[in-house]
N, C-alpha and C. Protein backbone atom coordinates (compact mmCIF):
# COMPACT_ATOMS: atom_id res chain seq x y z
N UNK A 1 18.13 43.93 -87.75
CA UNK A 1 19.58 43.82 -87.99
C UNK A 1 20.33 44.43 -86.82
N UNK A 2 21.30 43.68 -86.55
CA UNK A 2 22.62 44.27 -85.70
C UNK A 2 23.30 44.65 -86.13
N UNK A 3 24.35 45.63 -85.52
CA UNK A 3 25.44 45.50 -85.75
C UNK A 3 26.75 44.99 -84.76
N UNK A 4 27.75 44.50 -85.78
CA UNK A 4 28.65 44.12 -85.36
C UNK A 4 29.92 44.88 -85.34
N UNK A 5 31.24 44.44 -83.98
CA UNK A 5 32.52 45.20 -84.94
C UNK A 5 33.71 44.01 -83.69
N UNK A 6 34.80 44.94 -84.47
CA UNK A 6 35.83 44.18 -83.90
C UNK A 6 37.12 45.34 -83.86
N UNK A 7 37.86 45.47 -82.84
CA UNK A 7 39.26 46.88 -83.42
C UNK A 7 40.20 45.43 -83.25
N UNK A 8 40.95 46.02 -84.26
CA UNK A 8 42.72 45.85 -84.28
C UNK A 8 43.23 45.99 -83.39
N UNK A 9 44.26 45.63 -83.33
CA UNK A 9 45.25 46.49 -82.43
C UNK A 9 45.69 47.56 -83.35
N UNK A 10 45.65 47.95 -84.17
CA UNK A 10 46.03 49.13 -84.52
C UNK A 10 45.05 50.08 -83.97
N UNK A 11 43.63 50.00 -84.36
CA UNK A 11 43.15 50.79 -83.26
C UNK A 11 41.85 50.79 -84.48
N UNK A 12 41.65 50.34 -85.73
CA UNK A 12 41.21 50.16 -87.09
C UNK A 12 39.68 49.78 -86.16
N UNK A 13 38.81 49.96 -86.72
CA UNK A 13 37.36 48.71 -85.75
C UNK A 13 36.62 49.05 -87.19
N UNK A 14 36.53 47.44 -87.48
CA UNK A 14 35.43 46.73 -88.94
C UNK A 14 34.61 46.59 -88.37
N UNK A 15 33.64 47.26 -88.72
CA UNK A 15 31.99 47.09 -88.58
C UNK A 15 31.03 46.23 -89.64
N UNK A 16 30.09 45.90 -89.38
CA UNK A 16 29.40 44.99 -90.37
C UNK A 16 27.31 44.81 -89.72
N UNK A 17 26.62 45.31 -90.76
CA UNK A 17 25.39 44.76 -89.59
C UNK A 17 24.90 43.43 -90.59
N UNK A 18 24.14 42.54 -89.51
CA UNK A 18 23.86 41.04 -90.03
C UNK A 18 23.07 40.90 -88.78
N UNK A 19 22.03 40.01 -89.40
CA UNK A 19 20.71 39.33 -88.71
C UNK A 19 21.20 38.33 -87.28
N UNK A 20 22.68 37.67 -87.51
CA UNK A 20 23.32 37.32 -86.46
C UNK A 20 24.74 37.09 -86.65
N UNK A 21 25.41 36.47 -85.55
CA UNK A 21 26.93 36.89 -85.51
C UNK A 21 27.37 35.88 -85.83
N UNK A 22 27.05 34.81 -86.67
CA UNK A 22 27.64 33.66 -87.65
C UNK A 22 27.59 34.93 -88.90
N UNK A 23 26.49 35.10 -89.03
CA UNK A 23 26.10 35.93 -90.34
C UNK A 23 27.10 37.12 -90.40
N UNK A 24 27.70 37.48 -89.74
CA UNK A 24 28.63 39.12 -89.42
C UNK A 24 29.56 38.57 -89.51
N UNK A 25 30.00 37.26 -89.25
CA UNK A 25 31.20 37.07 -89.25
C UNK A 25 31.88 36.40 -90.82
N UNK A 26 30.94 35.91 -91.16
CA UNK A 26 31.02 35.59 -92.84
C UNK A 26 31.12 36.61 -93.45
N UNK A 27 30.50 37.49 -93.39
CA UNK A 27 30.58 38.91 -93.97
C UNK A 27 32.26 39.56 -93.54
N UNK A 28 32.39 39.41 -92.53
CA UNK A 28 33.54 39.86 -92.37
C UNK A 28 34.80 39.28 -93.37
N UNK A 29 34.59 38.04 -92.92
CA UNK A 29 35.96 37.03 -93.27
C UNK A 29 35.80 37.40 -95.14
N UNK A 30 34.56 37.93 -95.44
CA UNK A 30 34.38 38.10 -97.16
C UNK A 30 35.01 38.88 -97.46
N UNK A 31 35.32 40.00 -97.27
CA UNK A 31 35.81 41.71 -97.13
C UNK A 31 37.30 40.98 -96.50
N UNK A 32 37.73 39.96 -95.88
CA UNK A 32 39.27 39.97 -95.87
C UNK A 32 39.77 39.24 -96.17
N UNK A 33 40.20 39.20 -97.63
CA UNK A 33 40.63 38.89 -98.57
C UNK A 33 42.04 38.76 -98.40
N UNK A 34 43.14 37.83 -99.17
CA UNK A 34 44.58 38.16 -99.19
C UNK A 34 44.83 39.75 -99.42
N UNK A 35 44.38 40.20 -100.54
CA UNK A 35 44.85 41.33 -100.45
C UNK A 35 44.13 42.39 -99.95
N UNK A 36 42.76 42.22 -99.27
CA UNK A 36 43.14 43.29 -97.86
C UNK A 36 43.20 43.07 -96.81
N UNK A 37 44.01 42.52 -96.94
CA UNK A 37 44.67 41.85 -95.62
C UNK A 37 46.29 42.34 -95.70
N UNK A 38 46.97 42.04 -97.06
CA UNK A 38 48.27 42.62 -97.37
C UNK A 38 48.19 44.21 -97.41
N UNK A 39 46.96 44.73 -97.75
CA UNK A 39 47.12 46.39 -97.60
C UNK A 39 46.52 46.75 -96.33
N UNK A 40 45.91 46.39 -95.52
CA UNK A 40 45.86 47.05 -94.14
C UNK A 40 47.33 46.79 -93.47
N UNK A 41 47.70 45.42 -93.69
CA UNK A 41 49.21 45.09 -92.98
C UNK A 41 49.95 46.46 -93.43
N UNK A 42 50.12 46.78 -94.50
CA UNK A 42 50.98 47.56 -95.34
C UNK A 42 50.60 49.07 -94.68
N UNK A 43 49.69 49.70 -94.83
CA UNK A 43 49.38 50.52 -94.21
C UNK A 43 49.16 50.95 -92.51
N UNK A 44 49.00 50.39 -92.06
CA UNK A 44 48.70 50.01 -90.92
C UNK A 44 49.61 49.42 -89.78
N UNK A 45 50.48 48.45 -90.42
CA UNK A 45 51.44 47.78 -89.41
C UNK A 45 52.55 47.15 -90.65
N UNK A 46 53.30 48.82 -90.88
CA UNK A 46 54.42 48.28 -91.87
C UNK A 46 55.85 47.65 -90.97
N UNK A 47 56.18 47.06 -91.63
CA UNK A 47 57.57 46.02 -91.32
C UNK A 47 56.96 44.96 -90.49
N UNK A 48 55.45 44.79 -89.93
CA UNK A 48 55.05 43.44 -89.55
C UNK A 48 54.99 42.27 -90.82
N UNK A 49 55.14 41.12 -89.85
CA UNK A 49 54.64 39.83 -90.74
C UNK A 49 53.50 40.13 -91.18
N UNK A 50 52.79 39.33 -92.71
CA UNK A 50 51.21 39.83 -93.15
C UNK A 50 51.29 37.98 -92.63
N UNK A 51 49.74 38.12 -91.63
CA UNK A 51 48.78 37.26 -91.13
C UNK A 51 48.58 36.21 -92.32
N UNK A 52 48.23 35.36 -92.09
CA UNK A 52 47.74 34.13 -93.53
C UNK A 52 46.39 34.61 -93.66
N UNK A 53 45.36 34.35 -94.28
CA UNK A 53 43.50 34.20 -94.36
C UNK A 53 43.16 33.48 -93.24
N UNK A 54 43.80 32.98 -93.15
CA UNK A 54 43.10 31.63 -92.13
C UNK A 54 43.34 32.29 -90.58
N UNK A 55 44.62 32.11 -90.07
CA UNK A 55 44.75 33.49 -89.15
C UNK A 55 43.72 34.66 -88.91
N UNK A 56 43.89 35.53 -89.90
CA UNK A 56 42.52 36.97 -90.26
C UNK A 56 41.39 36.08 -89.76
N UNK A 57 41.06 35.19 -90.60
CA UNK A 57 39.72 34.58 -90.71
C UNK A 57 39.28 34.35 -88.97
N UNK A 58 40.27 33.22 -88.57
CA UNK A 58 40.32 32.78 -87.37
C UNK A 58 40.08 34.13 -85.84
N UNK A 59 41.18 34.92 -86.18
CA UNK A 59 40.46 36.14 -85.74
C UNK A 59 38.99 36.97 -85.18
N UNK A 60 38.45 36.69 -86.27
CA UNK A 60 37.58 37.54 -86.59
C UNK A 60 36.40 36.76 -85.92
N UNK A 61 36.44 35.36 -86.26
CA UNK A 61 35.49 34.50 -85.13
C UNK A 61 35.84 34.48 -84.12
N UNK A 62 36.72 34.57 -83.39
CA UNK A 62 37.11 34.86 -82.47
C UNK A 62 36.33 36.29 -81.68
N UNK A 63 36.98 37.10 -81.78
CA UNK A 63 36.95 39.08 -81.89
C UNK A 63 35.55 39.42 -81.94
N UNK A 64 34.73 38.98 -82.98
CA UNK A 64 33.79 39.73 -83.66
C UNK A 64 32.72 39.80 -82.23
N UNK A 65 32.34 40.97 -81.95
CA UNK A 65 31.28 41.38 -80.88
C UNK A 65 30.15 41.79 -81.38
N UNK A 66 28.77 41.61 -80.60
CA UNK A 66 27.78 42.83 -80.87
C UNK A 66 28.08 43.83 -80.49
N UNK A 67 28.04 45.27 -81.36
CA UNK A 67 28.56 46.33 -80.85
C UNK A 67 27.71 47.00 -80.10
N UNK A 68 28.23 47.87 -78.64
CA UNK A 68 26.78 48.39 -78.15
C UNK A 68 26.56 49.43 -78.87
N UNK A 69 25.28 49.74 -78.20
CA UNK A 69 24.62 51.36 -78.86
C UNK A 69 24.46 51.98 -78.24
């Protein structure tokens, strides 16, 4: 297993380990849900627009790295 991660711009970094980085990234997009997606916005980056799923989602395939060690 690897691990994976990705930071925000807030400065937040989601970690995840998975056998590969299709696999990390499903895992990811699972864990961001509408609503945590509306409570990191909320916490995290209040008075911003909240992102759609698809956006987040899109993201995250994007972003998602092997993290080094």
């Amino acid at each position: 297993m690897s691990e994976y991660s990705m930071t925000c711009s807030c400065g937040d970094v989601m970690k995840t380990e998975a056998e590969s980085r299709e696999e990390a990234v499903t895992k990811l997009q699972e864990i961001m849900t509408e609503e945590a997606i509306a409570a990191h916005m909320s916490e995290k980056h209040p008075g911003d627009d909240v992102p759609t799923v698809e956006q987040i989602h899109g993201q995250i395939a994007q972003d998602l790295r092997l993290a080094m060690a």
